[in-house]
C-alpha atoms as a PDB file:
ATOM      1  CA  UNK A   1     -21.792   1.723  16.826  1.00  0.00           C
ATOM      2  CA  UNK A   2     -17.773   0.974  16.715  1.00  0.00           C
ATOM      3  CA  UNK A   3     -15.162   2.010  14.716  1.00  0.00           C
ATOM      4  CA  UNK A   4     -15.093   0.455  11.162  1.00  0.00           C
ATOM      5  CA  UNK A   5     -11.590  -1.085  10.174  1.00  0.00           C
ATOM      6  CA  UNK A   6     -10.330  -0.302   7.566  1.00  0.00           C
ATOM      7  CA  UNK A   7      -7.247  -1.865   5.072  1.00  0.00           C
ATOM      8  CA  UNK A   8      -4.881  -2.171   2.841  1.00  0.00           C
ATOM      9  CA  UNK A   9      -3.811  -5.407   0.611  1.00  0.00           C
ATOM     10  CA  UNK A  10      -1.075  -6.436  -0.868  1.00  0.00           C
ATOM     11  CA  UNK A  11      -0.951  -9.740  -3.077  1.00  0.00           C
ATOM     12  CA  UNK A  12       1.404 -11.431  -4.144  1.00  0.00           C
ATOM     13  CA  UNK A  13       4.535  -9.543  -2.989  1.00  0.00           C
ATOM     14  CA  UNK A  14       7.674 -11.697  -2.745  1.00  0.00           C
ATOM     15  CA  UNK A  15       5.333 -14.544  -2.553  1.00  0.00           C
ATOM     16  CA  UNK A  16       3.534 -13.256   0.664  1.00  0.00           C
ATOM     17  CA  UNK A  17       0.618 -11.334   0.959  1.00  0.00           C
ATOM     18  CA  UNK A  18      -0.207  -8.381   3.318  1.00  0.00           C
ATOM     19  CA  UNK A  19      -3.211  -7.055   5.037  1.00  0.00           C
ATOM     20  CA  UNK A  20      -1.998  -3.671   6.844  1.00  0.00           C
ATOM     21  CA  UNK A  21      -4.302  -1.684   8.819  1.00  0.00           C
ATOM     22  CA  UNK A  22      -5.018   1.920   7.526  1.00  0.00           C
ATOM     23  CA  UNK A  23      -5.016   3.324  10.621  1.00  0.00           C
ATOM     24  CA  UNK A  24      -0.980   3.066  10.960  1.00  0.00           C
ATOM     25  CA  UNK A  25      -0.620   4.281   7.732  1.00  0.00           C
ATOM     26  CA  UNK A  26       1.909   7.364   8.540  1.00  0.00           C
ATOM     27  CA  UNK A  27       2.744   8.617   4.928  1.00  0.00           C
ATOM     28  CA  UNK A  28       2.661   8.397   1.587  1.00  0.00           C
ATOM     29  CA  UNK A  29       5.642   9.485  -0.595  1.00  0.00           C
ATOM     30  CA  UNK A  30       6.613   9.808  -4.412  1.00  0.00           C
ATOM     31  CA  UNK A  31       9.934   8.552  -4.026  1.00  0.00           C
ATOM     32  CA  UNK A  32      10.317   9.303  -7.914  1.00  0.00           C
ATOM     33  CA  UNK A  33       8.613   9.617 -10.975  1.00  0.00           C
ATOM     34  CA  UNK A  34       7.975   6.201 -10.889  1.00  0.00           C
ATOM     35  CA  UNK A  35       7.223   5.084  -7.438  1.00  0.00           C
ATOM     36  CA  UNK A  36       5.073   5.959  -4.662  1.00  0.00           C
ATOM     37  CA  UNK A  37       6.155   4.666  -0.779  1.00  0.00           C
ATOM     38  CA  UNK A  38       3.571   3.826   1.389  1.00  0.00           C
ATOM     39  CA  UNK A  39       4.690   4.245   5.261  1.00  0.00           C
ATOM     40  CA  UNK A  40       3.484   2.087   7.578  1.00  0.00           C
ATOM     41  CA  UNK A  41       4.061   2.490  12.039  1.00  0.00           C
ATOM     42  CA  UNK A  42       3.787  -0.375  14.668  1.00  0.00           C
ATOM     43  CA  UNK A  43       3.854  -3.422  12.336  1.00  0.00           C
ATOM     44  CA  UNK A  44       5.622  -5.132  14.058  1.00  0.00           C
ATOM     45  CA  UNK A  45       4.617  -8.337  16.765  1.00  0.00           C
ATOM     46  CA  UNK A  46       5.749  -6.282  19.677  1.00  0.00           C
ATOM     47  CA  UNK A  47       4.328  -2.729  19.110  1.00  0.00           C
ATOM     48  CA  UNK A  48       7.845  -1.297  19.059  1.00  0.00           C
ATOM     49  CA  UNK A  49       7.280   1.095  16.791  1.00  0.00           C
ATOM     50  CA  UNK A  50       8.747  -1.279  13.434  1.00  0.00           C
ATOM     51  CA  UNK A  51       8.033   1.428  10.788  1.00  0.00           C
ATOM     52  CA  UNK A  52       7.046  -0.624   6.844  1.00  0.00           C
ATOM     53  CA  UNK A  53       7.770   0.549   3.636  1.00  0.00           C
ATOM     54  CA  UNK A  54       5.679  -0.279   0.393  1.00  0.00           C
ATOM     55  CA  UNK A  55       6.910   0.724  -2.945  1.00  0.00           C
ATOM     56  CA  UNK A  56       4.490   0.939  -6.021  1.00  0.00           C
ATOM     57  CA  UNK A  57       6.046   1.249  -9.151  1.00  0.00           C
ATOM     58  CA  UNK A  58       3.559   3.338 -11.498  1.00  0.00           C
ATOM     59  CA  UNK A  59       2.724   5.590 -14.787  1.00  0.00           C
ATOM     60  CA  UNK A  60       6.016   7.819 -14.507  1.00  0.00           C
ATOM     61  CA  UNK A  61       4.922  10.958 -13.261  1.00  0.00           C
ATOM     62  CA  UNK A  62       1.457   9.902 -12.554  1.00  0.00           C
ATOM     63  CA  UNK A  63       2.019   9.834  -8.677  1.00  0.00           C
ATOM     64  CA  UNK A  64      -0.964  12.033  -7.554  1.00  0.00           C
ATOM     65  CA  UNK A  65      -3.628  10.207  -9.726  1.00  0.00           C
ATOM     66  CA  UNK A  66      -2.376   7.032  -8.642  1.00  0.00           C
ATOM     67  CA  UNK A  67      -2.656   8.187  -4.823  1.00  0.00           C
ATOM     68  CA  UNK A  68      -5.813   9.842  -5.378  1.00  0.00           C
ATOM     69  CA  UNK A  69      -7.498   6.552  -7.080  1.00  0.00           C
ATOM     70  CA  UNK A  70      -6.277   4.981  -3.589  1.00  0.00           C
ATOM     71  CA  UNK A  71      -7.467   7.092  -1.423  1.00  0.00           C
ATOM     72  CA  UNK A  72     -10.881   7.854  -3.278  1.00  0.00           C
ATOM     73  CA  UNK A  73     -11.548   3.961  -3.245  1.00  0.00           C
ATOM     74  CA  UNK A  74     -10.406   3.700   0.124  1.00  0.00           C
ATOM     75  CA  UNK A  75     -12.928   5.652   1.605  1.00  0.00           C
ATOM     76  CA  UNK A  76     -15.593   4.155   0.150  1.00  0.00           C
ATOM     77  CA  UNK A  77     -14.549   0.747   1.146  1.00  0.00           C
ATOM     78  CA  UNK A  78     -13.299  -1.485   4.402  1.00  0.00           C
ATOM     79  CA  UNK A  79     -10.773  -3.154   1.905  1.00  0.00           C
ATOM     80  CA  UNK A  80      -8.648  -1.806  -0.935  1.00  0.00           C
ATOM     81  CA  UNK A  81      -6.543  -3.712  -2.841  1.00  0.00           C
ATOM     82  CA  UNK A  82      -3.545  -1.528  -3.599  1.00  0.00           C
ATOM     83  CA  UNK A  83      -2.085  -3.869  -5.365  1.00  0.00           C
ATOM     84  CA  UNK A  84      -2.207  -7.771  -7.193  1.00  0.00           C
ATOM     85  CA  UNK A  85       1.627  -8.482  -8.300  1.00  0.00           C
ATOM     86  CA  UNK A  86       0.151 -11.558  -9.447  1.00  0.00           C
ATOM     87  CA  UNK A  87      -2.767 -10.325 -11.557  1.00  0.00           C
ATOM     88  CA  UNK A  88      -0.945  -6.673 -11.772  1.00  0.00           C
ATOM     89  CA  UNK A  89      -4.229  -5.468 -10.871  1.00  0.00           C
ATOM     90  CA  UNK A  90      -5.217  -2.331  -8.862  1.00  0.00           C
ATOM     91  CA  UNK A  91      -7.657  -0.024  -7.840  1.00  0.00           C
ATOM     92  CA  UNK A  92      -5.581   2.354  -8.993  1.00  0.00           C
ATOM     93  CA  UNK A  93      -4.773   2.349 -12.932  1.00  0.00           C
ATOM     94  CA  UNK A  94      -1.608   4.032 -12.903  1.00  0.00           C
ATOM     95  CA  UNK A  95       0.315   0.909 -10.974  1.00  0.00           C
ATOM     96  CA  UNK A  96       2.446  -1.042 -13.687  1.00  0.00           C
ATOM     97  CA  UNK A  97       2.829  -3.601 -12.003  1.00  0.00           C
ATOM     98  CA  UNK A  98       5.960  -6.562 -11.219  1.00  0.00           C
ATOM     99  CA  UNK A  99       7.445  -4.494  -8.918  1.00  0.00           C
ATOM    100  CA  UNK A 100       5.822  -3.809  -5.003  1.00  0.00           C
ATOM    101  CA  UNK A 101       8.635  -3.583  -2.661  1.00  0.00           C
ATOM    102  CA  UNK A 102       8.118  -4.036   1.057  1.00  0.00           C
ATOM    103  CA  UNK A 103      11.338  -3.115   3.059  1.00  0.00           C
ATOM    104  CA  UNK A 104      11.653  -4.079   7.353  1.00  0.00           C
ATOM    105  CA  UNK A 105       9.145  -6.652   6.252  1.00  0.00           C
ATOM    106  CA  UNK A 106       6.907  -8.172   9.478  1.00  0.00           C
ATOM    107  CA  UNK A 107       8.863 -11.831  10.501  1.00  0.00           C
END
């Protein structure tokens, strides 16, 4: 049997949307009370390495619960919505919504 794929959505984000593998998912920071950073390696067309950043804003102070709602879904599923900045909707309920960031975002 072969490896499952797993990952991550985004909707809605600057008017794009983003499907990023989990597998290059290299960390996961609370940048603040309010925000947890998703770290993303080799998104980039040419495999050189182009690290992404994703910024959640959330519950202040709610950072573990909000990663651990991620995570928990995440393993149960091939596809997990982190976040819907249309329909502020996650599988998480601490994100508040409005504000994903994605910063060295894929051409």
């Amino acid at each position: 049997m072969g490896t499952e794929h797993k990952f991550f959505y985004v909707k809605g984000t600057t008017k794009r949307d983003f499907l990023l593998a989990s597998n290059q998912l290299q960390a996961i920071v609370d940048s603040d009370a309010d925000t947890v950073s998703f770290r993303f390696e080799n998104i980039g067309l040419d495999r050189d390495g182009t690290e992404a950043k994703v910024e959640f804003d959330i519950t202040s102070g709610n950072a573990k619960q909000f990663v651990e709602d991620v995570l928990e879904h995440h393993a149960k599923n091939a596809f997990t919505v982190i976040a819907d900045d249309i329909d502020i909707e996650s599988v998480a309920g601490d994100y508040t919504g409005g504000a994903v960031t994605v910063s060295n975002e894929i051409a």
